[in-house]
Protein backbone atom coordinates (compact mmCIF):
# COMPACT_ATOMS: atom_id res chain seq x y z
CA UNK A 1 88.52 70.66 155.09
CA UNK A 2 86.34 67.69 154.63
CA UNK A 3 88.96 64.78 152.85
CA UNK A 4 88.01 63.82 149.26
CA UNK A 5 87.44 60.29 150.50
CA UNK A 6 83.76 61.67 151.46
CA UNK A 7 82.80 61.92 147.98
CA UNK A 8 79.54 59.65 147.51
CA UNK A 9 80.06 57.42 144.48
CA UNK A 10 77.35 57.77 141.97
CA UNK A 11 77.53 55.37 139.13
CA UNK A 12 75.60 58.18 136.89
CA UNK A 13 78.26 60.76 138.04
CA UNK A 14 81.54 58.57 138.69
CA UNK A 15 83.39 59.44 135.22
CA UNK A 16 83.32 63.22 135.99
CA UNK A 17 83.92 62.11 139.74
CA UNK A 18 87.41 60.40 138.41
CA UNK A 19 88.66 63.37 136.61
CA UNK A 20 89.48 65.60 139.21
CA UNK A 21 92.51 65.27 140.51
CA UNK A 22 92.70 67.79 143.08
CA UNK A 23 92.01 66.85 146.62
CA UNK A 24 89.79 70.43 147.43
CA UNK A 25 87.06 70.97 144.85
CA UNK A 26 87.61 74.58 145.29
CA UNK A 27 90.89 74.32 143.96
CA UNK A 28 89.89 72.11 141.51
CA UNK A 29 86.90 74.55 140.41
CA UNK A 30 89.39 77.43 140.43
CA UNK A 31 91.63 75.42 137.63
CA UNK A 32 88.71 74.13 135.89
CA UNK A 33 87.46 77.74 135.61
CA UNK A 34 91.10 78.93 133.75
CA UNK A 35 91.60 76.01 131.52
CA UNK A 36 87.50 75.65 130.42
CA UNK A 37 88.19 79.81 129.73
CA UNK A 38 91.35 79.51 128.09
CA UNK A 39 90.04 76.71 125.48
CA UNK A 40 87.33 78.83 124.67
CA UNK A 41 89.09 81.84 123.62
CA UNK A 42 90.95 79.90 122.13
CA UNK A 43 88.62 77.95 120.05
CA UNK A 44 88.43 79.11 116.22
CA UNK A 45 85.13 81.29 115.09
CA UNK A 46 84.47 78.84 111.92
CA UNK A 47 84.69 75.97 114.56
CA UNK A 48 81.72 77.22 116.90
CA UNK A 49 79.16 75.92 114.83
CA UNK A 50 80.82 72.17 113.74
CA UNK A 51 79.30 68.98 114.90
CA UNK A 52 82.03 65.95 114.88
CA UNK A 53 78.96 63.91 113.69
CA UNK A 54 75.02 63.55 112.89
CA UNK A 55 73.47 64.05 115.67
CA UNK A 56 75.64 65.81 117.80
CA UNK A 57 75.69 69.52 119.57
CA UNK A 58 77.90 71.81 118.27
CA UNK A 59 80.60 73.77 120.60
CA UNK A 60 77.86 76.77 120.97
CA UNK A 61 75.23 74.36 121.44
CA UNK A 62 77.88 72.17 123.75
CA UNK A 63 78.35 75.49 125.90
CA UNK A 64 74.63 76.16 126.50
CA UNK A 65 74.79 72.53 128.09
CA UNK A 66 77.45 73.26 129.94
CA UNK A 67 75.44 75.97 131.66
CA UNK A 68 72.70 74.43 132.05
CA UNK A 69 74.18 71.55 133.88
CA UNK A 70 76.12 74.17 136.26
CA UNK A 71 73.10 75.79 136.90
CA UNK A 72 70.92 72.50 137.69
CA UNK A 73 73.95 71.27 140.03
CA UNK A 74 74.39 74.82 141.56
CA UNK A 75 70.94 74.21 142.63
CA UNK A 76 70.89 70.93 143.95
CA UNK A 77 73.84 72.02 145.71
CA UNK A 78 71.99 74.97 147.24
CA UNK A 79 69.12 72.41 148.09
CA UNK A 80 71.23 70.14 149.94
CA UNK A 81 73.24 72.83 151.58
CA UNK A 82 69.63 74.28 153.36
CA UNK A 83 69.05 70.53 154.47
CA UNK A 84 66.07 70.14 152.45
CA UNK A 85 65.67 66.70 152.51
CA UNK A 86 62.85 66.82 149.44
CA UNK A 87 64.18 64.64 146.68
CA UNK A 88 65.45 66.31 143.63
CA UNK A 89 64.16 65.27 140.18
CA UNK A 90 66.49 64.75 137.21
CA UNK A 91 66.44 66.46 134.01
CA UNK A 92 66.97 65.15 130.31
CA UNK A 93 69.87 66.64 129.19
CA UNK A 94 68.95 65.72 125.75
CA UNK A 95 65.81 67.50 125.24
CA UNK A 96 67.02 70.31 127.45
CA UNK A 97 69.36 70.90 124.63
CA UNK A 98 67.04 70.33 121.72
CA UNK A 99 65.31 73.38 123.34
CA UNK A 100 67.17 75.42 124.47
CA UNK A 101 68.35 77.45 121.45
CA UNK A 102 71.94 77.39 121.95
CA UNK A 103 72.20 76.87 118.24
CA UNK A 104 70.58 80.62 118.28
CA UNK A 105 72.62 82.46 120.92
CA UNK A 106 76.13 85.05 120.52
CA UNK A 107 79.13 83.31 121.38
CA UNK A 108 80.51 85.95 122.81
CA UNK A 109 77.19 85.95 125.22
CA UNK A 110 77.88 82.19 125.73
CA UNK A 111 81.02 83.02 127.01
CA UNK A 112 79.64 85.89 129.38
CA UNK A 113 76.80 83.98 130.66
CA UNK A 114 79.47 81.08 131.48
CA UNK A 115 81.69 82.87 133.48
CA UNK A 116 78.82 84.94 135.23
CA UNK A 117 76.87 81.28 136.25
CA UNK A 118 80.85 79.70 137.20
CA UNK A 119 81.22 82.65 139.49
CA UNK A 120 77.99 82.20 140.99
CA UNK A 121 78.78 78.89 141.76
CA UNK A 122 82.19 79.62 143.64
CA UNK A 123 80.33 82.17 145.80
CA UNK A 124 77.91 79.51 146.62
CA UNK A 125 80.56 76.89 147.73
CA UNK A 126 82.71 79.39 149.48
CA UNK A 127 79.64 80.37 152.00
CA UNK A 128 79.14 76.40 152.50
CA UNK A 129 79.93 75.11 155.93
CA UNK A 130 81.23 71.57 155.97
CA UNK A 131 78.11 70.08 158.02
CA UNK A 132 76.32 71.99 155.09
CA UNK A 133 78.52 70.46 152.18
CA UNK A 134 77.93 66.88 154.00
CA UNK A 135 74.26 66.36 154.78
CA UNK A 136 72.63 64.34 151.98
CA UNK A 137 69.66 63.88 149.89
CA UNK A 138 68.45 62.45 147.07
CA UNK A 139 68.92 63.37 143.54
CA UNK A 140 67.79 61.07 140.69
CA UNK A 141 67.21 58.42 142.98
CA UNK A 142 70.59 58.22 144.28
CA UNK A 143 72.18 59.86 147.67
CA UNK A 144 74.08 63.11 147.40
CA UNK A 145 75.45 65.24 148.72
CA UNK A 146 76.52 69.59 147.94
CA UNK A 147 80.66 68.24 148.51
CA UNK A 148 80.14 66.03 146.06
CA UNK A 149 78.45 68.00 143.42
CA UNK A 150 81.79 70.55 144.26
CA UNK A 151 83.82 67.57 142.21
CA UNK A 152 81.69 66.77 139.65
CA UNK A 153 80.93 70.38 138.84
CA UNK A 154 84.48 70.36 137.78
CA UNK A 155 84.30 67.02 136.56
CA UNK A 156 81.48 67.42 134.10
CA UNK A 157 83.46 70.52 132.25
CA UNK A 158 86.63 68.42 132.07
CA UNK A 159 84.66 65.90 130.51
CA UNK A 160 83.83 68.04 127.78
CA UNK A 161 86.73 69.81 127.47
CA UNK A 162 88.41 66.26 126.78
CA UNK A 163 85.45 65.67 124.05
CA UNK A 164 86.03 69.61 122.56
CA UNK A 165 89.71 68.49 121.87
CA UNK A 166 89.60 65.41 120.64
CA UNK A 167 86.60 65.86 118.82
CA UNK A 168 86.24 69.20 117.45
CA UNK A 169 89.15 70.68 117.05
């Protein structure tokens, strides 16, 4: 097990980094997996569609980002993992969700397609060998790594799930 003192700080990154507190990210993506789950079920139908403000996504349109972003870091995981030094491009997260018609799409597939792309993810990372989870490249300009997208994977969801309680419900 490579020690979670390998992480690669990314300034972009480091506030998901921080909140994961486990010291395996495949633990950490396990527990991530039941809590982000157990929220949503959890979440009230009238509050699917509420925005805390002008401006902002809604949870449906919150949980299209969410997948998204897994799917985006999934890849540049996969990427990294085949030593590909070619450096990855970033991705507006903004106008990624101003088109992607979240607004438009069945909770209930939301919820599907979420833990369909989250278990796609752990079968990635469980077939990564640790000289594959360590090499790095370059994504938005900044070093990387696949070990440390497995933490902020996790970290990025507990960011929002933070944001979902303290803000929308």
């Amino acid at each position: 097990m490579i020690p979670k003192s390998e992480i690669i700080p990314a300034e972009t990154y480091q506030g998901y980094l921080d909140l994961v507190r486990e010291n395996d990210f495949r633990d950490a993506i396990g527990k991530n997996t039941r809590q982000f789950r157990k929220l949503l079920k959890s979440i009230p139908r009238k509050k699917i569609d509420y925005a805390y403000a002008e401006g902002k996504w809604t949870l449906r349109e919150m949980l299209q980002h969410i997948i998204d972003c897994e799917r985006v870091f999934a890849y540049r995981a996969l990427r990294l993992s085949r030593l590909d030094p070619t450096p990855l491009a970033s991705f507006d997260e903004q106008s990624w969700g101003r088109h992607a018609g979240g607004s438009l799409r069945r909770w209930k597939d939301l919820l599907d397609e979420f833990k369909t792309v989250r278990e796609a993810t752990v079968y990635l990372f469980d077939s990564l060998t640790d000289d594959q989870l360590r090499f790095v490249g370059e994504a938005n300009g900044r070093p990387i790594n696949a070990f440390t997208i497995g933490y902020l994977i996790p970290g990025h969801v507990t960011h929002h799930i933070h944001l979902i309680r303290e803000r929308y419900l």
